[in-house]
N, C-alpha and C. Protein backbone atom coordinates (compact mmCIF):
# COMPACT_ATOMS: atom_id res chain seq x y z
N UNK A 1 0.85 -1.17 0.00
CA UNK A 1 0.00 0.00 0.00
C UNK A 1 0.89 1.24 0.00
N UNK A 2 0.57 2.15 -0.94
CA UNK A 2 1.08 3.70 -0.81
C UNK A 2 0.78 4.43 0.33
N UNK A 3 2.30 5.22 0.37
CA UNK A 3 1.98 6.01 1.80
C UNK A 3 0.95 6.93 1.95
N UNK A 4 1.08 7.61 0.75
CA UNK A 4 -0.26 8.27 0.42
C UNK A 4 -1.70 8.37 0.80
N UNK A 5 -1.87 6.66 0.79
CA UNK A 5 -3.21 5.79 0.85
C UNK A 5 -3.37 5.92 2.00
N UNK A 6 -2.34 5.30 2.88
CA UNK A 6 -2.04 5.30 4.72
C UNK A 6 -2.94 6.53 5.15
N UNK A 7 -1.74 7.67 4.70
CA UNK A 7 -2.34 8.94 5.15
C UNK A 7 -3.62 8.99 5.11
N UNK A 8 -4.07 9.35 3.59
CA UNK A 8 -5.52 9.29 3.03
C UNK A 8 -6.59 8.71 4.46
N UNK A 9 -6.49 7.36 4.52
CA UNK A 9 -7.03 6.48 5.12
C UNK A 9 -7.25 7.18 6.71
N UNK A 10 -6.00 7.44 7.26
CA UNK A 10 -5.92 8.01 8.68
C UNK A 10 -7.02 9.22 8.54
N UNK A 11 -6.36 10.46 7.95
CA UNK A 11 -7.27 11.71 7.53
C UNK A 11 -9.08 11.22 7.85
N UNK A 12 -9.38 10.26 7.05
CA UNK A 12 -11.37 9.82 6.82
C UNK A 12 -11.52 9.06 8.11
N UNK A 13 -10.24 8.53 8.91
CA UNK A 13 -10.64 7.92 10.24
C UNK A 13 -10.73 9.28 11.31
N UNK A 14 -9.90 9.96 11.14
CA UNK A 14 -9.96 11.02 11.83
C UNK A 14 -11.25 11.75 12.00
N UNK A 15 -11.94 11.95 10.58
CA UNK A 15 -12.84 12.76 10.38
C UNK A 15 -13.99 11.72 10.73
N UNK A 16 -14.17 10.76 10.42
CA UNK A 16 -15.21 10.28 10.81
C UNK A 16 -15.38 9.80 12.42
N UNK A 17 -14.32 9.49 13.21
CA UNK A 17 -14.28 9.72 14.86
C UNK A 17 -14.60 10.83 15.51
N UNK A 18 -14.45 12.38 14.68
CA UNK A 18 -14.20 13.76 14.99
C UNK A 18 -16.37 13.45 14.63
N UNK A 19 -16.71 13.19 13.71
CA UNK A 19 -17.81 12.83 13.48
C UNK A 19 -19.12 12.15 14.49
N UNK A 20 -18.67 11.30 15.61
CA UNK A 20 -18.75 10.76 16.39
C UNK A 20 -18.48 11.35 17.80
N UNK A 21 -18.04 12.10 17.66
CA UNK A 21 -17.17 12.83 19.43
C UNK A 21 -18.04 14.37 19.26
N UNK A 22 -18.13 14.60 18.29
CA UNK A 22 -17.96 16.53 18.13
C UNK A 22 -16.78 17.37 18.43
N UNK A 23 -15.62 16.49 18.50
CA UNK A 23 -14.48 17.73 19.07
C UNK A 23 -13.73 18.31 17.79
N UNK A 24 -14.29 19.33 17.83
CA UNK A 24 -13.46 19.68 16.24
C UNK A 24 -12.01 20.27 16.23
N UNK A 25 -11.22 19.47 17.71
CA UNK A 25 -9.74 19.37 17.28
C UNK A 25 -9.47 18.25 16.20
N UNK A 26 -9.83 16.78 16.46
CA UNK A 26 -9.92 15.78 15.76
C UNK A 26 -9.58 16.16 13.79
N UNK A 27 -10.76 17.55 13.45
CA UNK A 27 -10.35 18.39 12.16
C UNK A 27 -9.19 18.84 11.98
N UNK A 28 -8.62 19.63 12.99
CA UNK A 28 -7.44 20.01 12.74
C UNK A 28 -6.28 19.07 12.46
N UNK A 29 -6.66 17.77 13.39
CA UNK A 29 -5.45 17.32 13.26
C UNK A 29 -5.36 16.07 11.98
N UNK A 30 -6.68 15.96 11.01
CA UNK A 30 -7.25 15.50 10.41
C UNK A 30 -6.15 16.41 8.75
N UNK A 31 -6.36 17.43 9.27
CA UNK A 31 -5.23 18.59 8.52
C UNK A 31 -4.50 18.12 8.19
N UNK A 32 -3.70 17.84 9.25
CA UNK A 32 -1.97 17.39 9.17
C UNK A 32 -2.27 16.31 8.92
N UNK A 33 -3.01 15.51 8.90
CA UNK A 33 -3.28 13.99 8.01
C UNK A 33 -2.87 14.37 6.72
N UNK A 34 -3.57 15.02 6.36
CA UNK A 34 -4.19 15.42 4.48
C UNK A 34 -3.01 15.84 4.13
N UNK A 35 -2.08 16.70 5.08
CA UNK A 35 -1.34 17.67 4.64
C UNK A 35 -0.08 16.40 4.39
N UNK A 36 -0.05 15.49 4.94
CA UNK A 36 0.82 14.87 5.24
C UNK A 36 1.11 13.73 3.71
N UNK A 37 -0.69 13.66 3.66
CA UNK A 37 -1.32 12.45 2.51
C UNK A 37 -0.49 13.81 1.07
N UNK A 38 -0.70 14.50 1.05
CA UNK A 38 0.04 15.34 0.19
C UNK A 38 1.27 14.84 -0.32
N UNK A 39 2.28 15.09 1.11
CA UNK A 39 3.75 15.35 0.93
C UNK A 39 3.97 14.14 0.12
N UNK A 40 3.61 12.53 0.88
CA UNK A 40 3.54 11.42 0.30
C UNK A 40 3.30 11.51 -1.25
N UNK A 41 1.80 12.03 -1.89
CA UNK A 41 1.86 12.26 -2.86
C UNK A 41 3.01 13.26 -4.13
N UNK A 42 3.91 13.39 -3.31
CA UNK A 42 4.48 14.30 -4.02
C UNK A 42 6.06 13.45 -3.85
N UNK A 43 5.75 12.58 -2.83
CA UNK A 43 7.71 11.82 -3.48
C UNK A 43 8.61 12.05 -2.00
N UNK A 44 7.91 12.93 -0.98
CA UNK A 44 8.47 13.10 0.19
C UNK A 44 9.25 11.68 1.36
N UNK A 45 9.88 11.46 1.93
CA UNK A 45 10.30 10.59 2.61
C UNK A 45 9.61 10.76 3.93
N UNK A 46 9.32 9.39 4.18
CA UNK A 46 8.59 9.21 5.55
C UNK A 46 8.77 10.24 6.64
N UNK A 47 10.51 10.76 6.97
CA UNK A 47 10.28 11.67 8.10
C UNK A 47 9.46 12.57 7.33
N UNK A 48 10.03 13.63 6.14
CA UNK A 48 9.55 14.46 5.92
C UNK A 48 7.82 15.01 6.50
N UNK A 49 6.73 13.28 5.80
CA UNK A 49 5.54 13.20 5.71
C UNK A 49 5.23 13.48 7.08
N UNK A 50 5.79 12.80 8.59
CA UNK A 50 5.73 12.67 9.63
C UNK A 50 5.75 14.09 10.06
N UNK A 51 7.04 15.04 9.86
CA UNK A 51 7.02 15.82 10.42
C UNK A 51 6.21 16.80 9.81
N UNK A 52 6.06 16.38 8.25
CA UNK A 52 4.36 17.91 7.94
C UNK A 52 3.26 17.78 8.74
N UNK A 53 3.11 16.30 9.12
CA UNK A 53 2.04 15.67 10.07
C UNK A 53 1.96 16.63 11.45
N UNK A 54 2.97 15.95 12.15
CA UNK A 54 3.47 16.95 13.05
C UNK A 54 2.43 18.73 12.95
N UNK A 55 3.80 19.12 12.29
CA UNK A 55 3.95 20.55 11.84
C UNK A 55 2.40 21.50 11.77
N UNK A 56 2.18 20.97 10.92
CA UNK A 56 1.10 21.59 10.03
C UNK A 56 -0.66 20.80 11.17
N UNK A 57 -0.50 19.61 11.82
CA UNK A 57 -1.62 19.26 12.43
C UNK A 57 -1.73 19.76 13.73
N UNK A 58 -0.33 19.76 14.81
CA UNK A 58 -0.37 20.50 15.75
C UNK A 58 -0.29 22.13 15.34
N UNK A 59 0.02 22.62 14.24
CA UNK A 59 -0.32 24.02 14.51
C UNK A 59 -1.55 24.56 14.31
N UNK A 60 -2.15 23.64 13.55
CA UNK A 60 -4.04 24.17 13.13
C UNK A 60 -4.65 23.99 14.76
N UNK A 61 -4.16 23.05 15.24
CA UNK A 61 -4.73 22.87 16.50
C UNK A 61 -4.14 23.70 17.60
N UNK A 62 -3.19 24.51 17.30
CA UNK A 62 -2.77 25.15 18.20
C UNK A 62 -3.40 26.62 17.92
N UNK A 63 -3.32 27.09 16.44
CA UNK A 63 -4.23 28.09 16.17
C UNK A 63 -5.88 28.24 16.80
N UNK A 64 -6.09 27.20 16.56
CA UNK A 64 -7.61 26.82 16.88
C UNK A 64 -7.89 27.41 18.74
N UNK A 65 -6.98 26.23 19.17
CA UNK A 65 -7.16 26.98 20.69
C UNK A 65 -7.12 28.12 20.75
N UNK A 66 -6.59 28.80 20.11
CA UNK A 66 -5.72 30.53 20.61
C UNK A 66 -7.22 30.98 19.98
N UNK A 67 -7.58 30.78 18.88
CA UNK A 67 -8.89 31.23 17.90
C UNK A 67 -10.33 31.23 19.17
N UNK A 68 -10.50 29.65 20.06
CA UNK A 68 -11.26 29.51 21.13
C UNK A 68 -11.22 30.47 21.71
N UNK A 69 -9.98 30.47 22.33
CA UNK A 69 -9.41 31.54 23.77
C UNK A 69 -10.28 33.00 23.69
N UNK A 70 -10.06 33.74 22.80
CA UNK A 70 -10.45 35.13 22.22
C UNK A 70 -11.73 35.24 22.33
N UNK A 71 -12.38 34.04 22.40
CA UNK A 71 -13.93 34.59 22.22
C UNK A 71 -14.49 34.58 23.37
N UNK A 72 -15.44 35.47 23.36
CA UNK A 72 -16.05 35.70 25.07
C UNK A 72 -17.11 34.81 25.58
N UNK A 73 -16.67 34.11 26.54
CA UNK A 73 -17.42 33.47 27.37
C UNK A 73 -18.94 33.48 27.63
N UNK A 74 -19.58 32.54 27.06
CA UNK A 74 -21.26 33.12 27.06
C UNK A 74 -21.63 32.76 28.18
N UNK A 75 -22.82 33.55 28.47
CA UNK A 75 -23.72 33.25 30.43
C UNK A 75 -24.02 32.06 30.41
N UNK A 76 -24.70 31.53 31.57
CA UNK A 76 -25.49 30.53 32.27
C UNK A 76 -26.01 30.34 31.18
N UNK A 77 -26.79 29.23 31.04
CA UNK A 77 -27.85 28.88 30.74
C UNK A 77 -29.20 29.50 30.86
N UNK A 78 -29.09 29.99 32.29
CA UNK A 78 -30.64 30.52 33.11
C UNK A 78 -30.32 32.51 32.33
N UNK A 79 -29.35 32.57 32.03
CA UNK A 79 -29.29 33.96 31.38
C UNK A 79 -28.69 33.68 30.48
N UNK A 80 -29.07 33.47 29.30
CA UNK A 80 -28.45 32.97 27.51
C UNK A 80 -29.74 33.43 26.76
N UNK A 81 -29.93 34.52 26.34
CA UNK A 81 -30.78 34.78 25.75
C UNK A 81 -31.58 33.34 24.86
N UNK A 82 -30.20 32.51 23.87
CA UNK A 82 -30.10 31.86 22.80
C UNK A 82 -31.22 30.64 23.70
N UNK A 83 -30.76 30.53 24.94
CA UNK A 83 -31.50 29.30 25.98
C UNK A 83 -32.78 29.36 26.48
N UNK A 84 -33.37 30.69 26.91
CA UNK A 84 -34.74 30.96 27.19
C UNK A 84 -34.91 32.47 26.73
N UNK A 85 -35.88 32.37 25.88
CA UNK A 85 -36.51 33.80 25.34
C UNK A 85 -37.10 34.44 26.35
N UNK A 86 -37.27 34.30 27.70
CA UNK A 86 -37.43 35.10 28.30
C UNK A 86 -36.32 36.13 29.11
N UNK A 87 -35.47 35.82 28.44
CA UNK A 87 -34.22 37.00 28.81
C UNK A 87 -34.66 38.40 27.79
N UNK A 88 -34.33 39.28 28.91
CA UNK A 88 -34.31 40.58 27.64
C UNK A 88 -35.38 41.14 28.31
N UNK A 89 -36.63 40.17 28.44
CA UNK A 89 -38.58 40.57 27.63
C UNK A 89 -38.54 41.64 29.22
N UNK A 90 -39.30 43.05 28.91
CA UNK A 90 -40.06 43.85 29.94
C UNK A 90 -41.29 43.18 30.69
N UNK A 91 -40.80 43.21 31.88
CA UNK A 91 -42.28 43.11 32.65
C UNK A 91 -42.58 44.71 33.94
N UNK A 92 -43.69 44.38 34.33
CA UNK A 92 -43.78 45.70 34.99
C UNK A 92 -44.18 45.24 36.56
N UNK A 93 -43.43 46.04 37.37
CA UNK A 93 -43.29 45.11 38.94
C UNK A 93 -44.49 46.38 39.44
N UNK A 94 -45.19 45.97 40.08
CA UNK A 94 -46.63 46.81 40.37
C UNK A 94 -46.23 47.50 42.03
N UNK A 95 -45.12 46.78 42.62
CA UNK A 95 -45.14 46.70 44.12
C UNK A 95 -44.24 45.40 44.80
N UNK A 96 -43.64 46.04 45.60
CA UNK A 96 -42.55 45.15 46.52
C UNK A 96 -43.27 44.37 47.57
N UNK A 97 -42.74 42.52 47.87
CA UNK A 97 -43.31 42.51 49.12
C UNK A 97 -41.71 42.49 49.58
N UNK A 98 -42.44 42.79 51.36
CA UNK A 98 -41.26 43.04 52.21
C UNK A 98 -40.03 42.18 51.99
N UNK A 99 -39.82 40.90 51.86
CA UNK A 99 -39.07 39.87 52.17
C UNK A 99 -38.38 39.87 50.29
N UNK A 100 -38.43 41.18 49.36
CA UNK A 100 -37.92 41.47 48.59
C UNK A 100 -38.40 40.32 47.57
N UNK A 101 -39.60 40.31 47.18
CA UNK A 101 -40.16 39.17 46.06
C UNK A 101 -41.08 40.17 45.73
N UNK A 102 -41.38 40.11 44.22
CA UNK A 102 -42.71 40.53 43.62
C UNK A 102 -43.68 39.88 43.02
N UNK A 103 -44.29 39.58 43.01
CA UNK A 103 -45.70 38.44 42.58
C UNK A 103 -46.31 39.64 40.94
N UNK A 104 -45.87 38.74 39.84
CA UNK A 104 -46.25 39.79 38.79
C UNK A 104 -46.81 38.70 37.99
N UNK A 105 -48.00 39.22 37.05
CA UNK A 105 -48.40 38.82 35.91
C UNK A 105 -47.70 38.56 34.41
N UNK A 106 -47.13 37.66 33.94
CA UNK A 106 -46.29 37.25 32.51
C UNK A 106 -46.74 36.29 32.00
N UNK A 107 -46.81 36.60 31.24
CA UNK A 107 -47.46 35.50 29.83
C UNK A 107 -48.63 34.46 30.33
N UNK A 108 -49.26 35.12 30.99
CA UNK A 108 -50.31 34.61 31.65
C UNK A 108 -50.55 33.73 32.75
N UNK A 109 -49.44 34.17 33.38
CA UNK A 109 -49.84 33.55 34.55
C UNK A 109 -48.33 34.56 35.56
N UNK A 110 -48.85 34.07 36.78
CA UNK A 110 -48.28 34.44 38.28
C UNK A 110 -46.73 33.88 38.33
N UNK A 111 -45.82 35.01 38.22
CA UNK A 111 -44.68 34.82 38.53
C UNK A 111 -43.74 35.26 39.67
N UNK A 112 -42.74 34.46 40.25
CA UNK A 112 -42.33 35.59 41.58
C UNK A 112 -40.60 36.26 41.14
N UNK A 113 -40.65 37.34 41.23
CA UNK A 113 -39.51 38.21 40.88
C UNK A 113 -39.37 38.59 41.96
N UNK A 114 -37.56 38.43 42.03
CA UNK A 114 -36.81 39.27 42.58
C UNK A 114 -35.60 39.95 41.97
N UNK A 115 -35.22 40.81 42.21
CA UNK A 115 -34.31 42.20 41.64
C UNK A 115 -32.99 41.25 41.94
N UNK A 116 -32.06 42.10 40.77
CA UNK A 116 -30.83 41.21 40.65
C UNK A 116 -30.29 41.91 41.72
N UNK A 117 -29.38 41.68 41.81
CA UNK A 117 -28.26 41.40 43.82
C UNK A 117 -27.53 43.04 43.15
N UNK A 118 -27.83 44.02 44.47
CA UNK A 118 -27.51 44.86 44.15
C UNK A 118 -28.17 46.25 43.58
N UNK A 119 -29.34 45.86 43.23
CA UNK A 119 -30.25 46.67 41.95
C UNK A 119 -31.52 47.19 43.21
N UNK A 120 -31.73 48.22 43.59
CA UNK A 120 -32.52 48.98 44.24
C UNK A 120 -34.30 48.81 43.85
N UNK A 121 -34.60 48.12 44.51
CA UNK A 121 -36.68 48.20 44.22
C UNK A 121 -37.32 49.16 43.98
N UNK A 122 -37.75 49.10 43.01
CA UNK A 122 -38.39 50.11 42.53
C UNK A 122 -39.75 49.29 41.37
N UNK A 123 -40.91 50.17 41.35
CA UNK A 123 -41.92 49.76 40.26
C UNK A 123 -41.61 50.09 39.30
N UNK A 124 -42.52 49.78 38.55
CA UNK A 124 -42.30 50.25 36.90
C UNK A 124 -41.75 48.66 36.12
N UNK A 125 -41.35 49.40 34.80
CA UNK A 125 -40.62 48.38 34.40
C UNK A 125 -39.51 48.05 34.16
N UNK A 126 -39.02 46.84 34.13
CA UNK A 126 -38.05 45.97 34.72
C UNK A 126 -37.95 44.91 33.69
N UNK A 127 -36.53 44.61 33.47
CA UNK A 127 -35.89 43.55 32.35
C UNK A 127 -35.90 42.27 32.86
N UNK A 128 -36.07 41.42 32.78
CA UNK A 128 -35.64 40.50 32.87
C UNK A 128 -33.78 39.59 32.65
N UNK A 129 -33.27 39.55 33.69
CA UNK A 129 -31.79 39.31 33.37
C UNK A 129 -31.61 37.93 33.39
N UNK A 130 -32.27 37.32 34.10
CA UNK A 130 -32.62 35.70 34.10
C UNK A 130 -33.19 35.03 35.00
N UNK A 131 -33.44 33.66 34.42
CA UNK A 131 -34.61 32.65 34.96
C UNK A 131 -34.24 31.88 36.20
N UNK A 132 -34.04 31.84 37.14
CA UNK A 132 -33.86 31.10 38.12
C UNK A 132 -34.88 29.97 38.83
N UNK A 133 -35.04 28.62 38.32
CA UNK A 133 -36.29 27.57 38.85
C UNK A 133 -36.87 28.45 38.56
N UNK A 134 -38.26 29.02 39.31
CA UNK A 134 -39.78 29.87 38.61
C UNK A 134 -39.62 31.03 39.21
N UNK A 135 -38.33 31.64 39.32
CA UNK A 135 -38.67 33.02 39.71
C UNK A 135 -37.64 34.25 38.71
N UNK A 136 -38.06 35.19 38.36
CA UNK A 136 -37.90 35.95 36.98
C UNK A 136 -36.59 36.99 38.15
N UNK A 137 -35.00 36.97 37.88
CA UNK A 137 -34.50 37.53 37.82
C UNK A 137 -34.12 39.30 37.34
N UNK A 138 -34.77 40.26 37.26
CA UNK A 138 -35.15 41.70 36.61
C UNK A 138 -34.10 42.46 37.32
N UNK A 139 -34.19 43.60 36.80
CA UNK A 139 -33.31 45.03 36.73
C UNK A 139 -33.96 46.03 36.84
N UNK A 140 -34.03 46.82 37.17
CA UNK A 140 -34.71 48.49 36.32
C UNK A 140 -34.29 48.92 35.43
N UNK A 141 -35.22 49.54 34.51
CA UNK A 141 -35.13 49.90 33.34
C UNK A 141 -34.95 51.33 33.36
């Protein structure tokens, strides 16, 4: 069998395990497969192929992390807009009870809000910052 083929072969195992897992380092290093299935194709000697392998698969994967790193950290779950559409939505707090809960009307039915940690009581309306079990996290607006 051609080294070529080897490579080839590794590369579609790669991708199809990376297929199976979801870790899309598995791609990168699926790279330096291909990149490698190349050199082979071109007449290269085993180290050579090895070390484009190397080279070229740990650096996509090293790019990649650094590419991860940079991006900003998304919220909770219970505040992810993308996770419950009720992030964002206005409601209107009518009145405080003492023990700092508000009993408000949303989307048709009885909800209990309390003000995010920090954020002064007040009526009116109020954001929603997130869902905590059944009680509506808000702000002032």
């Amino acid at each position: 069998m051609a080294d070529s083929t080897l490579w080839w072969l590794l590369t579609g195992t790669a991708v199809a395990v990376e297929l199976l897992t979801g870790t899309f380092y598995l791609l990168m290093l699926a790279i330096g497969l291909a990149a490698a299935g190349l050199a082979a194709g071109a007449g290269a000697s085993m180290t050579v192929q090895l070390v484009t392998a190397a080279i070229v698969g740990g650096g996509a994967v090293a790019a990649w992390h650094l590419k991860r790193g940079k991006r900003p950290e998304e919220p909770a779950a219970q505040a992810n807009r993308d996770v419950n559409l009720d992030i964002g939505e206005t409601v209107q707090v009518h009145a405080w009870n003492p023990d700092g809960t508000a009993t408000i009307k949303y989307r048709g039915a009885n909800w209990t809000v309390v003000a995010l940690d920090g954020v002064v009581h007040g009526t009116g309306a109020h954001r929603v910052r997130e869902v905590v079990g059944n009680r509506l996290v808000v702000e002032k607006i």
